[in-house]
C-alpha atoms as a PDB file:
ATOM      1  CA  UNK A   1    -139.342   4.453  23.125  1.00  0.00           C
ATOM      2  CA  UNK A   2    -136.370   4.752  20.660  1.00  0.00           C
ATOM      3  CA  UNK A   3    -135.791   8.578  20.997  1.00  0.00           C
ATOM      4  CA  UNK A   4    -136.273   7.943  25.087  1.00  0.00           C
ATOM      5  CA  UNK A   5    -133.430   5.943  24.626  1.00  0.00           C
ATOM      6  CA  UNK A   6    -130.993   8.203  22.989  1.00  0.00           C
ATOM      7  CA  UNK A   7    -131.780  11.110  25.240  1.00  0.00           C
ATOM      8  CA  UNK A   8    -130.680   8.680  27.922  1.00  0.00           C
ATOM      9  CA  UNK A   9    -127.497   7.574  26.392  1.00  0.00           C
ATOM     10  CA  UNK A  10    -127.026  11.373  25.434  1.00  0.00           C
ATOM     11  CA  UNK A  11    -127.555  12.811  28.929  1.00  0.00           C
ATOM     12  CA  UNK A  12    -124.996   9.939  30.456  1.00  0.00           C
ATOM     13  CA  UNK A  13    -122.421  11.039  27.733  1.00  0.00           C
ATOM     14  CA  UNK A  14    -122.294  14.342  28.706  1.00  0.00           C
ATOM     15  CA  UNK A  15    -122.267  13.786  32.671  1.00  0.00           C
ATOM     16  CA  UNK A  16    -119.237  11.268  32.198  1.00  0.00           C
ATOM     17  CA  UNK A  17    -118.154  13.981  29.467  1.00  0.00           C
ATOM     18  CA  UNK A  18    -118.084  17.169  31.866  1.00  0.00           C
ATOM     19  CA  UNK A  19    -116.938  14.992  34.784  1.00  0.00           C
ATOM     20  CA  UNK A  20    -113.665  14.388  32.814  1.00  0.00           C
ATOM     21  CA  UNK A  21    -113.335  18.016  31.900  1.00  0.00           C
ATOM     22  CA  UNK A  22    -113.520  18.945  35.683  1.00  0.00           C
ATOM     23  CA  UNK A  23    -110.890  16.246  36.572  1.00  0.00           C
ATOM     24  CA  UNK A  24    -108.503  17.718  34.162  1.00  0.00           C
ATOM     25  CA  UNK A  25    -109.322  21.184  34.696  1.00  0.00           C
ATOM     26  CA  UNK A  26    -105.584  21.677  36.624  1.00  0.00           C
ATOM     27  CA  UNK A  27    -103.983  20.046  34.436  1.00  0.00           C
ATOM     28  CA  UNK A  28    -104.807  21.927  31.496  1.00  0.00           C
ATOM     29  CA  UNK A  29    -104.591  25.143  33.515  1.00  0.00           C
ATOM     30  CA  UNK A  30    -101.048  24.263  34.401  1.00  0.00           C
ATOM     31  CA  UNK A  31    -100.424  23.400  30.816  1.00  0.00           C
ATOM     32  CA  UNK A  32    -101.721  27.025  29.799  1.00  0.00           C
ATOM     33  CA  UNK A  33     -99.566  28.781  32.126  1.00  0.00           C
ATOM     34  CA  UNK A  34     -96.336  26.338  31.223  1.00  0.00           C
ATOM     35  CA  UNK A  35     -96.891  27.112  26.945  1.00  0.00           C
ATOM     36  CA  UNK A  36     -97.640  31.351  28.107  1.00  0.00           C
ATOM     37  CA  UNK A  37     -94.207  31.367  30.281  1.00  0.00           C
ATOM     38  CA  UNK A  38     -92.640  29.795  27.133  1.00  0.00           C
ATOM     39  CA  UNK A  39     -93.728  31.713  24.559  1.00  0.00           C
ATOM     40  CA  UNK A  40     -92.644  35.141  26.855  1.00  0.00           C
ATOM     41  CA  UNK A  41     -89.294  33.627  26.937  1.00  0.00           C
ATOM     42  CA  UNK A  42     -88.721  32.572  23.489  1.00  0.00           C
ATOM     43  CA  UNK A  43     -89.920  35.865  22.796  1.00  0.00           C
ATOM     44  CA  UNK A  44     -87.451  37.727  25.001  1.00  0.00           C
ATOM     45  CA  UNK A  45     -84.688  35.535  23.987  1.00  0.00           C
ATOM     46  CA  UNK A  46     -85.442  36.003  20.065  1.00  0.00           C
ATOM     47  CA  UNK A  47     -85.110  39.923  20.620  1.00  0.00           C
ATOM     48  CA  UNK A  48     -82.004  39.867  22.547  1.00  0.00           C
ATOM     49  CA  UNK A  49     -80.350  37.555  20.321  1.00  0.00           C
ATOM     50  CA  UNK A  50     -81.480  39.932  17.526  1.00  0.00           C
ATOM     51  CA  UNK A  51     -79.645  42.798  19.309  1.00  0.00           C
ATOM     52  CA  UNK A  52     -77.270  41.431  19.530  1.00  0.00           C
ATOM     53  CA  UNK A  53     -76.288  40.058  16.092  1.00  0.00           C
END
């Protein structure tokens, strides 16, 4: 009876827990694109400021 318990509580965690994941899906998509467009331009930036010093 115990262990039919935990499965239960275990299966509702991880429906609320991939129901979260899809309602934040954009946002971390948007987040991935915003720290990629970031990192090109520090990069870019760091190289011409290196040519020209």
């Amino acid at each position: 009876m115990k262990k039919n318990i935990a499965i239960i509580i275990l299966m509702v965690g991880l429906v609320i827990s991939m129901y979260f994941n899809y309602q934040f899906k954009a946002y971390k998509d948007n987040q991935e694109v915003e720290y990629t467009v970031k990192l090109n331009h520090g990069t870019q930036m760091g190289i011409k400021e290196s040519i020209f010093n």
